[in-house]
Protein backbone atom coordinates (compact mmCIF):
# COMPACT_ATOMS: atom_id res chain seq x y z
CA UNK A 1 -19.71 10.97 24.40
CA UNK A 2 -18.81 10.68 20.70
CA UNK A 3 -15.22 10.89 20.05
CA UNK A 4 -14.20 14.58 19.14
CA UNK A 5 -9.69 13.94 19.10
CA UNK A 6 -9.30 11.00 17.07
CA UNK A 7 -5.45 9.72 16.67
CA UNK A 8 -4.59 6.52 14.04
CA UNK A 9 -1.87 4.86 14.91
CA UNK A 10 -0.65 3.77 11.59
CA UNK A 11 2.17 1.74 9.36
CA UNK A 12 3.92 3.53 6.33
CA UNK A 13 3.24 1.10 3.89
CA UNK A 14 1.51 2.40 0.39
CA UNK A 15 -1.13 -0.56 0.75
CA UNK A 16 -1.59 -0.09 4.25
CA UNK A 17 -2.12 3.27 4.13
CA UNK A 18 -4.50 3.22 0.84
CA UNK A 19 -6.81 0.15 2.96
CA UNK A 20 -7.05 2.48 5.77
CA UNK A 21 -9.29 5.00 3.75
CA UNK A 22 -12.74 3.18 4.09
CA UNK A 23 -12.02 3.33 7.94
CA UNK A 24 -11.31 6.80 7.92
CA UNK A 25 -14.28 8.04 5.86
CA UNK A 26 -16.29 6.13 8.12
CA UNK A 27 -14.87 8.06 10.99
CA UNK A 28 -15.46 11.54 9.57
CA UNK A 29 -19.09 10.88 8.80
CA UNK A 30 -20.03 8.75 11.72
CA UNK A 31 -18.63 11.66 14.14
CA UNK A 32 -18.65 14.66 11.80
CA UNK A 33 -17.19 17.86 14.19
CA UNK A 34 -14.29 14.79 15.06
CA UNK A 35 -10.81 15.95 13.64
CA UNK A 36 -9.15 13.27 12.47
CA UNK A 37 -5.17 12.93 12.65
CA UNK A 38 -3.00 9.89 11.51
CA UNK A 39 0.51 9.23 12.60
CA UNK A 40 2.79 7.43 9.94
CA UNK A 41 5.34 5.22 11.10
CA UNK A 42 7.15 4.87 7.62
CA UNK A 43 8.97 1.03 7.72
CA UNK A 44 11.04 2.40 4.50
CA UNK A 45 12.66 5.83 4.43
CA UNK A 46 11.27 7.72 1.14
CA UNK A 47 13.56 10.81 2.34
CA UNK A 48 17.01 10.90 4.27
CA UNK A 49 16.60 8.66 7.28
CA UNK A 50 18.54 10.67 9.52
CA UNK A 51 16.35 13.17 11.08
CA UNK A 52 15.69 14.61 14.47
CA UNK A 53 13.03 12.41 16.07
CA UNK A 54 12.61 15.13 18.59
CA UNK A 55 10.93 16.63 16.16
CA UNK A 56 7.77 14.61 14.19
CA UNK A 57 7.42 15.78 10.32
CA UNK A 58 5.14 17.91 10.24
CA UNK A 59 1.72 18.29 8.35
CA UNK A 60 2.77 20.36 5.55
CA UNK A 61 6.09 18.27 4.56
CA UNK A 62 4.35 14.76 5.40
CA UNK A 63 0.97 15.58 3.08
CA UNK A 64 3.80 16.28 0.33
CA UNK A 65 4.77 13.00 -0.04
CA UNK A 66 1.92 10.86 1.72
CA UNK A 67 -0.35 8.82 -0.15
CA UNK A 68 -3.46 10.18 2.88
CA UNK A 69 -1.62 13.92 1.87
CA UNK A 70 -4.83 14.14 -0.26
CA UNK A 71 -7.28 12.39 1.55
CA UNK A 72 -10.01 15.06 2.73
CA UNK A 73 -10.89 13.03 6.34
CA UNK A 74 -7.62 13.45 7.59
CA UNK A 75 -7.15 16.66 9.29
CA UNK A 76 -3.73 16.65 10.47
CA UNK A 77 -0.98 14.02 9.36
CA UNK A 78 2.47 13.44 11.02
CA UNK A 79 5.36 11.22 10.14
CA UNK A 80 7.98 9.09 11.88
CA UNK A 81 10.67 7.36 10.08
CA UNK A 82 10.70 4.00 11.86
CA UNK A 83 14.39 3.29 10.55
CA UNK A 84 15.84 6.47 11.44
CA UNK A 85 14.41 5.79 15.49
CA UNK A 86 16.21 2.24 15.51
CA UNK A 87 18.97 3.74 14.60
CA UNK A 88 19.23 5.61 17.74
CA UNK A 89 20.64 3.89 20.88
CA UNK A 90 20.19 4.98 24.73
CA UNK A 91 19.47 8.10 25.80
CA UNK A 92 18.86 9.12 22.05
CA UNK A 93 16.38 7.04 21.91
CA UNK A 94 14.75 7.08 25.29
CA UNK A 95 14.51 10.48 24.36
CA UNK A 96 13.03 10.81 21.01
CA UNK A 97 10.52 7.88 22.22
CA UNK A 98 9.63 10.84 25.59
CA UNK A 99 9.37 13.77 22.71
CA UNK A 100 6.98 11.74 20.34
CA UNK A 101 4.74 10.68 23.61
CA UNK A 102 5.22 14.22 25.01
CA UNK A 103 3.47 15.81 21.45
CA UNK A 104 0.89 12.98 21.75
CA UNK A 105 -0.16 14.58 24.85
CA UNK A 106 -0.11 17.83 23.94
CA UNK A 107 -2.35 16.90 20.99
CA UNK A 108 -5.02 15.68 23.57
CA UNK A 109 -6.35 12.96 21.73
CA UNK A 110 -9.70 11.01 23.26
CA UNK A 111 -9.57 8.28 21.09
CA UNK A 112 -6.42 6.19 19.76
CA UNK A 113 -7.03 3.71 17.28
CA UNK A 114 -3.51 1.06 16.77
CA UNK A 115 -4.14 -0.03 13.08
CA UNK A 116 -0.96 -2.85 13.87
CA UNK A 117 -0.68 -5.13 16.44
CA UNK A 118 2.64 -3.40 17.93
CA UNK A 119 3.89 -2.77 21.38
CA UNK A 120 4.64 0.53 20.58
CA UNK A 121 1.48 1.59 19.48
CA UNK A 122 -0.75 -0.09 22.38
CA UNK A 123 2.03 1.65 24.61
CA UNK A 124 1.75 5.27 23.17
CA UNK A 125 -1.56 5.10 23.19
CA UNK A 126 -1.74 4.32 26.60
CA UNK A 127 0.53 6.94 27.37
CA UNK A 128 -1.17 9.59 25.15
CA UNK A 129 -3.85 9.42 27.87
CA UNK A 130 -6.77 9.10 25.12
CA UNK A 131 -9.27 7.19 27.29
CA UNK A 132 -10.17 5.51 24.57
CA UNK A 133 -7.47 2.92 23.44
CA UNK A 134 -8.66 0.42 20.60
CA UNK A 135 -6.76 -1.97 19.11
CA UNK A 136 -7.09 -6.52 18.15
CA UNK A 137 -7.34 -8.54 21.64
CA UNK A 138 -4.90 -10.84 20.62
CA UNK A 139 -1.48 -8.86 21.18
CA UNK A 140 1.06 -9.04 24.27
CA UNK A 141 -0.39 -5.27 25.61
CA UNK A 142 -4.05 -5.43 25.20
CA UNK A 143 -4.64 -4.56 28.62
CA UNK A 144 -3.00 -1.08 28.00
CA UNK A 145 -5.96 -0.68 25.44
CA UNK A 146 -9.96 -0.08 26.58
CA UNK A 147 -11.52 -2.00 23.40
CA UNK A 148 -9.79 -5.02 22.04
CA UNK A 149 -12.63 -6.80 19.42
CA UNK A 150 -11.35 -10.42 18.52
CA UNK A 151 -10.27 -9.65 14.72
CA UNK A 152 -7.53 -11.00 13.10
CA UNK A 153 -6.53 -9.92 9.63
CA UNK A 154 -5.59 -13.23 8.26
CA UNK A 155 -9.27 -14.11 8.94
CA UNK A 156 -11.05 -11.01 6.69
CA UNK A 157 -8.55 -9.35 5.07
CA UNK A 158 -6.75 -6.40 6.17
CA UNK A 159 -9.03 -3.66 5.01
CA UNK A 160 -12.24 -5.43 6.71
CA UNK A 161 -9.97 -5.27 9.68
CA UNK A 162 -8.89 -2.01 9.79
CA UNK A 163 -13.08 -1.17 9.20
CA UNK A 164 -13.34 -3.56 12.38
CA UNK A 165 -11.54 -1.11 14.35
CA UNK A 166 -13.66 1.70 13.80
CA UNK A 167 -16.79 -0.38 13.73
CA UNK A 168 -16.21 -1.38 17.56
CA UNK A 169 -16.17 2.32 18.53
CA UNK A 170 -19.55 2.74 16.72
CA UNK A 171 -18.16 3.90 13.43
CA UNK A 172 -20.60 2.71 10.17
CA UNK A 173 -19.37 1.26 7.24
CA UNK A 174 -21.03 2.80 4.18
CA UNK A 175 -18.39 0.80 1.76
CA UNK A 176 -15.08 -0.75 1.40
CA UNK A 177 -14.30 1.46 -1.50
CA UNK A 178 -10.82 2.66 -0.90
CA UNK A 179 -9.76 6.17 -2.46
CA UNK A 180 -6.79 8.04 -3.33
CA UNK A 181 -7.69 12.44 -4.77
CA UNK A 182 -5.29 12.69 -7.43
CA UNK A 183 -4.17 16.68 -7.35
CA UNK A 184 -5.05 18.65 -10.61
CA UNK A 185 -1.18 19.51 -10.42
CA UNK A 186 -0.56 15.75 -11.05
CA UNK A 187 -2.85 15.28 -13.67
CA UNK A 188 -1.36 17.97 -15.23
CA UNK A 189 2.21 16.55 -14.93
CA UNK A 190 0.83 13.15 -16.20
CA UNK A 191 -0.36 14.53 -19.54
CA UNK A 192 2.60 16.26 -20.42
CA UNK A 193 4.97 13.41 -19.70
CA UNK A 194 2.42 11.20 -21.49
CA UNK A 195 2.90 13.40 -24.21
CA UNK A 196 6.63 13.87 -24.13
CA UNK A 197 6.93 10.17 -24.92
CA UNK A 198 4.76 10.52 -27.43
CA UNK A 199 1.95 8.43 -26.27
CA UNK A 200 -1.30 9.45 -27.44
CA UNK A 201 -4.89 9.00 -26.13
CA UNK A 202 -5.72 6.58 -28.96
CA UNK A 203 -2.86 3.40 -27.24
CA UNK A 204 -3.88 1.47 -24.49
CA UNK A 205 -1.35 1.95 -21.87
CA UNK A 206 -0.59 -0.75 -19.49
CA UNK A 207 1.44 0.11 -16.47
CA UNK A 208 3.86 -2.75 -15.07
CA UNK A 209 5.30 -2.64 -11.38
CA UNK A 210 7.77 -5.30 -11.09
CA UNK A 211 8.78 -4.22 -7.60
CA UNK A 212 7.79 -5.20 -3.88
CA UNK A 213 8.92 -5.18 -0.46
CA UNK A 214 10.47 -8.66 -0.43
CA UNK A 215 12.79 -10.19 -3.46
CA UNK A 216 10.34 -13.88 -2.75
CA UNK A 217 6.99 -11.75 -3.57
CA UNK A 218 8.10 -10.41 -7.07
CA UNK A 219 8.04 -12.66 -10.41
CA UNK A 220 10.89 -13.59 -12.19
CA UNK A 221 11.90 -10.97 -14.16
CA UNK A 222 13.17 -12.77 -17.01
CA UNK A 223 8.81 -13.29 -17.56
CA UNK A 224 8.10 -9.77 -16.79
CA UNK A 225 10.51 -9.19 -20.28
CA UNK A 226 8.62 -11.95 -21.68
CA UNK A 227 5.00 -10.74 -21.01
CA UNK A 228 6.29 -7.22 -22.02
CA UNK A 229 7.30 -8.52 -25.57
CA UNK A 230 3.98 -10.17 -25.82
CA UNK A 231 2.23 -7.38 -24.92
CA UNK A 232 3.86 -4.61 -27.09
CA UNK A 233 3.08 -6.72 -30.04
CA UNK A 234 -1.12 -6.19 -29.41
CA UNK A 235 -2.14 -3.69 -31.48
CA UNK A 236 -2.45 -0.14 -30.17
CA UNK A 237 -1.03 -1.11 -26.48
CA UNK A 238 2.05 0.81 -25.17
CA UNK A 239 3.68 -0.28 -22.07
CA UNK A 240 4.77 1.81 -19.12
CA UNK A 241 7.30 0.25 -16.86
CA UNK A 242 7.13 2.05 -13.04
CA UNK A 243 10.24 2.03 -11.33
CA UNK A 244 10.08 2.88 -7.35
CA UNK A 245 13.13 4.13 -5.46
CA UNK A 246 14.00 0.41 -3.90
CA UNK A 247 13.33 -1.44 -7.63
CA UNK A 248 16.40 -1.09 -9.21
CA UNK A 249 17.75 -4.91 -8.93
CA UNK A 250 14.26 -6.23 -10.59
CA UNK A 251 14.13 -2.94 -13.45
CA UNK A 252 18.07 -4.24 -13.78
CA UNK A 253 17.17 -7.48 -14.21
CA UNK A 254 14.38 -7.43 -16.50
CA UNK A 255 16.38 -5.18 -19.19
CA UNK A 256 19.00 -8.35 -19.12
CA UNK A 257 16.08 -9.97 -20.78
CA UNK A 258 14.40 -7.00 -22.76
CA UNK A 259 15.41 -5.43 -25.16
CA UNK A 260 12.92 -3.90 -26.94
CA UNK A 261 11.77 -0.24 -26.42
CA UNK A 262 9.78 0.20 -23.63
CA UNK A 263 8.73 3.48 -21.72
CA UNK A 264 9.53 3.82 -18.19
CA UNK A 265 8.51 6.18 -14.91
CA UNK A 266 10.69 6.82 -12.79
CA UNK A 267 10.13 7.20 -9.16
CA UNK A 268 9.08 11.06 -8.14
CA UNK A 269 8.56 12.36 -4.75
CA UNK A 270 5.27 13.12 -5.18
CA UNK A 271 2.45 10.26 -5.15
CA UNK A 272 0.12 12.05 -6.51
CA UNK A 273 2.39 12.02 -9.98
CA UNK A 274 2.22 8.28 -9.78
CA UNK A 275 -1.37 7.99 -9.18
CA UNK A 276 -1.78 10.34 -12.20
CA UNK A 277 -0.10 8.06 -14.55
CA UNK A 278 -1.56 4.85 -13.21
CA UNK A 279 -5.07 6.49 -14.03
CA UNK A 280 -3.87 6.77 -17.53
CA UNK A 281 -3.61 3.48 -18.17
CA UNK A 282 -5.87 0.92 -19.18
CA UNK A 283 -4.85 -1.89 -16.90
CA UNK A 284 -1.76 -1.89 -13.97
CA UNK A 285 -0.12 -5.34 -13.56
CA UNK A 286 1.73 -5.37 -10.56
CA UNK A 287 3.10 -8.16 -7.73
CA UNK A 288 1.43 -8.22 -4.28
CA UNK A 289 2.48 -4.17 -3.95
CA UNK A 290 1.73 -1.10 -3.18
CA UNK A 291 0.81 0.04 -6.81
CA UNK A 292 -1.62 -2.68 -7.06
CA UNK A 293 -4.15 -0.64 -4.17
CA UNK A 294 -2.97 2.54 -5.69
CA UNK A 295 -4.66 1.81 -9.04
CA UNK A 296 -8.05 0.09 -7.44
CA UNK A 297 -8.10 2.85 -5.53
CA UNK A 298 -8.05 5.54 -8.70
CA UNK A 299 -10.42 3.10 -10.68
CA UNK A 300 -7.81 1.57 -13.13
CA UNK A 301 -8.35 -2.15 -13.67
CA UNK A 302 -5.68 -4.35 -12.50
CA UNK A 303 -4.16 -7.51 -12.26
CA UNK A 304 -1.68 -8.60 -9.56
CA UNK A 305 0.28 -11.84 -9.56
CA UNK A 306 0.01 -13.29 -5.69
CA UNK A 307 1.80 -16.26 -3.57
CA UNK A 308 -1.04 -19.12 -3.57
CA UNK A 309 -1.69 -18.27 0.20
CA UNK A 310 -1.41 -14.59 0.59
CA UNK A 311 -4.89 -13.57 -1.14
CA UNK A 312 -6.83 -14.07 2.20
CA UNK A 313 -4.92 -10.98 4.06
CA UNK A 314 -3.94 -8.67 0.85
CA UNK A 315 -5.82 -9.74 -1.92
CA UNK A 316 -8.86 -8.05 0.46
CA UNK A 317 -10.66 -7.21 -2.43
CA UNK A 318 -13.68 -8.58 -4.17
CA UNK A 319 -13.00 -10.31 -7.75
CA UNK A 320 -14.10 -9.09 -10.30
CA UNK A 321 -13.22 -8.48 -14.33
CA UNK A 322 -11.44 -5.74 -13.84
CA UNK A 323 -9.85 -6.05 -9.78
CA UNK A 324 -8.41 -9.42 -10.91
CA UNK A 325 -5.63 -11.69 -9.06
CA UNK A 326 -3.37 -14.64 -10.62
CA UNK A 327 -1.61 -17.37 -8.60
CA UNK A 328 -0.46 -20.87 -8.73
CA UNK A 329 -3.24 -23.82 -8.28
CA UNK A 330 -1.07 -26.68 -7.93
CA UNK A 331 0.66 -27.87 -4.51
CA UNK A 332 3.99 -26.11 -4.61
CA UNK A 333 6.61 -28.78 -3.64
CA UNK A 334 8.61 -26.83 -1.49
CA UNK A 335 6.07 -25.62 1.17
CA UNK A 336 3.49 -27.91 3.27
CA UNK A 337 -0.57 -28.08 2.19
CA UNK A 338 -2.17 -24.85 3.23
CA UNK A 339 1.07 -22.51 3.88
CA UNK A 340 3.11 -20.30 1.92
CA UNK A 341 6.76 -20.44 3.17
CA UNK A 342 8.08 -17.98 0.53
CA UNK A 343 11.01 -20.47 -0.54
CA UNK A 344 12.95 -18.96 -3.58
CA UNK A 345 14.56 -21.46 -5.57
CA UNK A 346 18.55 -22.73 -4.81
CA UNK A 347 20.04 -20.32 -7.64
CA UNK A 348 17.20 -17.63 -8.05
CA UNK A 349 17.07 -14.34 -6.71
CA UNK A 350 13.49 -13.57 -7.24
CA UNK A 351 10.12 -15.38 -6.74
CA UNK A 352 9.06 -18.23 -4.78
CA UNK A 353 8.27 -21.28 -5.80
CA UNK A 354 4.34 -21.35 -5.67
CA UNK A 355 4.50 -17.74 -7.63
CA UNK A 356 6.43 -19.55 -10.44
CA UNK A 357 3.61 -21.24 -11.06
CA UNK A 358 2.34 -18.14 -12.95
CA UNK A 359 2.74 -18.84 -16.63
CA UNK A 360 3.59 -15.65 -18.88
CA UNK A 361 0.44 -17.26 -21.23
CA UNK A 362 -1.49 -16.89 -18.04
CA UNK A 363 -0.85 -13.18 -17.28
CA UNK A 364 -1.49 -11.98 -21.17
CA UNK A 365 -4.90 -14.18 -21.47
CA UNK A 366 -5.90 -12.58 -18.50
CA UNK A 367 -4.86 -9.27 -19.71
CA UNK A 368 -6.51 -9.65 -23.04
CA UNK A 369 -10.14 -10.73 -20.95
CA UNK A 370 -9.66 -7.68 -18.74
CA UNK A 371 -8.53 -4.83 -21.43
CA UNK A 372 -11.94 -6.72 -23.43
CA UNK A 373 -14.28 -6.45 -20.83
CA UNK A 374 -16.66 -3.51 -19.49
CA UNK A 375 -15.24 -1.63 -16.98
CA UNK A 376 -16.37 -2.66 -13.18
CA UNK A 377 -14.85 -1.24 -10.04
């Protein structure tokens, strides 16, 4: 029997989420009448933690501010806040943990597909009753789960992994393209705040995120001010700094640095907004982060700056002149051959030691190759 109830069992993460889309347009046309639903367990609150996990957010409110609120395979969408349920001690929590199970249930899923290796997720969707359970072989509950292939994502790369999931319940591949629908309302907004700062069609834009999840991932930002100078002196090339709701330390930082003018987004509920403006420009330069996937998923070249041994799991794209990656290619002395400890310098804040090895004449030769070169997704 083809699947017809298909629950994802998925992490809040912008990348995550965005690498997730080939698997779920493989879904909807390998098993077209399946309806396809994805659960969001955010790991960063993007709206007050403190809600009532007796209650998941529902689809209307969740599609508002997901980046898969868009995405035309997914036909319902819920959201957990994962910091708001740790929050929550005994019989608060035993409780909200029976409510979430109890709506899993009620949904009557057949198939549950765990997109992490988590107890949680093998152990709701073993309790969901789906009699279909997938998830990797080597976690601590596989036998809760029906079909455990032997994938690992440090081995292909997180998006072949997640298209491993859904390829060992019969799903077909047609391409690892991943996708994001930016919303005709958001394209909208983009051109008139384009316009308010006066940037015309005729400049280049490049978009800079200095931000990510961990302080060790994200280069110094006294060479993000650097390569900014640089780069507002090519001609016809405006910069657009984009500031999330958790980058304030690194925008802080760089403007200690910077003083030249330099236009800057700031974070908006809406993803779609963000997308918008990130298809406006000409190239995105980015850390290992969420904004990186956002723009290869809306076609704009990028460039992100990785840790030496990170590319295998998240750079999980093919290279090309336009999808391009930088990191160091000596041995860093702080870490042992082959592994990336993410050491920060004694003294330093931000960026460890093998990401360092980035030059700032690095980043704007590559940027000059890529803004020079035809356009290939």
């Amino acid at each position: 029997m083809p699947p017809s109830r298909v629950l994802f069992l998925a992490e809040g993460q912008l990348g995550d989420l965005l690498l997730l889309t080939p698997a779920l347009r493989a879904m909807k046309k390998s098993f077209p009448s399946a309806s396809i639903a994805v659960l969001v367990v955010e790991r960063y609150a993007s709206s007050n933690p403190r809600i009532d996990f007796g209650n998941l957010t529902a689809t209307s409110i969740g599609r508002e501010r997901s980046v898969l609120g868009t995405n035309s395979n997914v036909d319902e969408l819920y959201v957990v806040n994962r910091m708001a349920l740790r929050e929550l001690t005994g019989m608060r929590r035993l409780s909200s943990e029976a409510s979430i199970i109890k709506f899993l249930r009620r949904k009557q899923f057949d198939t549950v597909i765990c997109t992490f290796r988590e107890d949680r997720f093998a152990l709701w969707a073993f309790l969901s009753a789906a009699k279909i359970r997938v998830g990797q072989n080597n976690q601590g509950l596989r036998w809760l789960l029906t079909n455990t292939p032997e994938i690992e994502k440090r081995d292909r790369g997180v998006l072949e992994y997640y298209c491993d999931l859904v390829r060992a319940i019969g799903a077909t591949i047609d391409s690892p393209k991943t996708d994001f629908e930016i919303p005709e309302s958001s394209r909208r907004w983009a051109d008139e705040y384009l316009d308010s700062l006066g940037i015309t069609g005729e400049k280049k834009l490049i978009g800079i995120h200095p931000g990510a999840t961990g302080d060790y991932k994200i280069w110094p930002p006294e060479r993000y001010a650097e390569l900014m100078e640089q780069l507002q002196a090519l001609p016809n090339v405006r910069v657009l700094l984009f500031k999330g709701h958790m980058d304030e330390p690194i925008i802080k930082a760089i403007r200690k640095s910077f003083r030249g003018l330099v236009f800057q987004a700031e974070a908006r509920a809406k993803i779609g907004d963000i997308a918008a403006l990130i298809h406006r420009c000409s190239l995105c330069i980015s850390n290992d982060s969420g904004p990186r996937h956002l723009a290869v998923a809306v076609g704009t070249p990028s460039l992100a700056l990785f840790r030496k041994f990170h590319d295998q799991e998240w750079g999980t794209y093919r290279e090309t002149n336009t999808v391009a990656t930088l990191k160091g290619s000596e041995q860093c002395s702080a870490c042992p051959p082959g592994v990336c400890l993410d050491k920060v310098p004694d003294g330093m804040r931000f960026g460890s030691y093998c990401l360092r090895m980035i030059t700032v004449r690095q980043v704007v030769e590559r940027v000059n190759e890529i803004l020079n070169s035809p356009k290939q997704m």
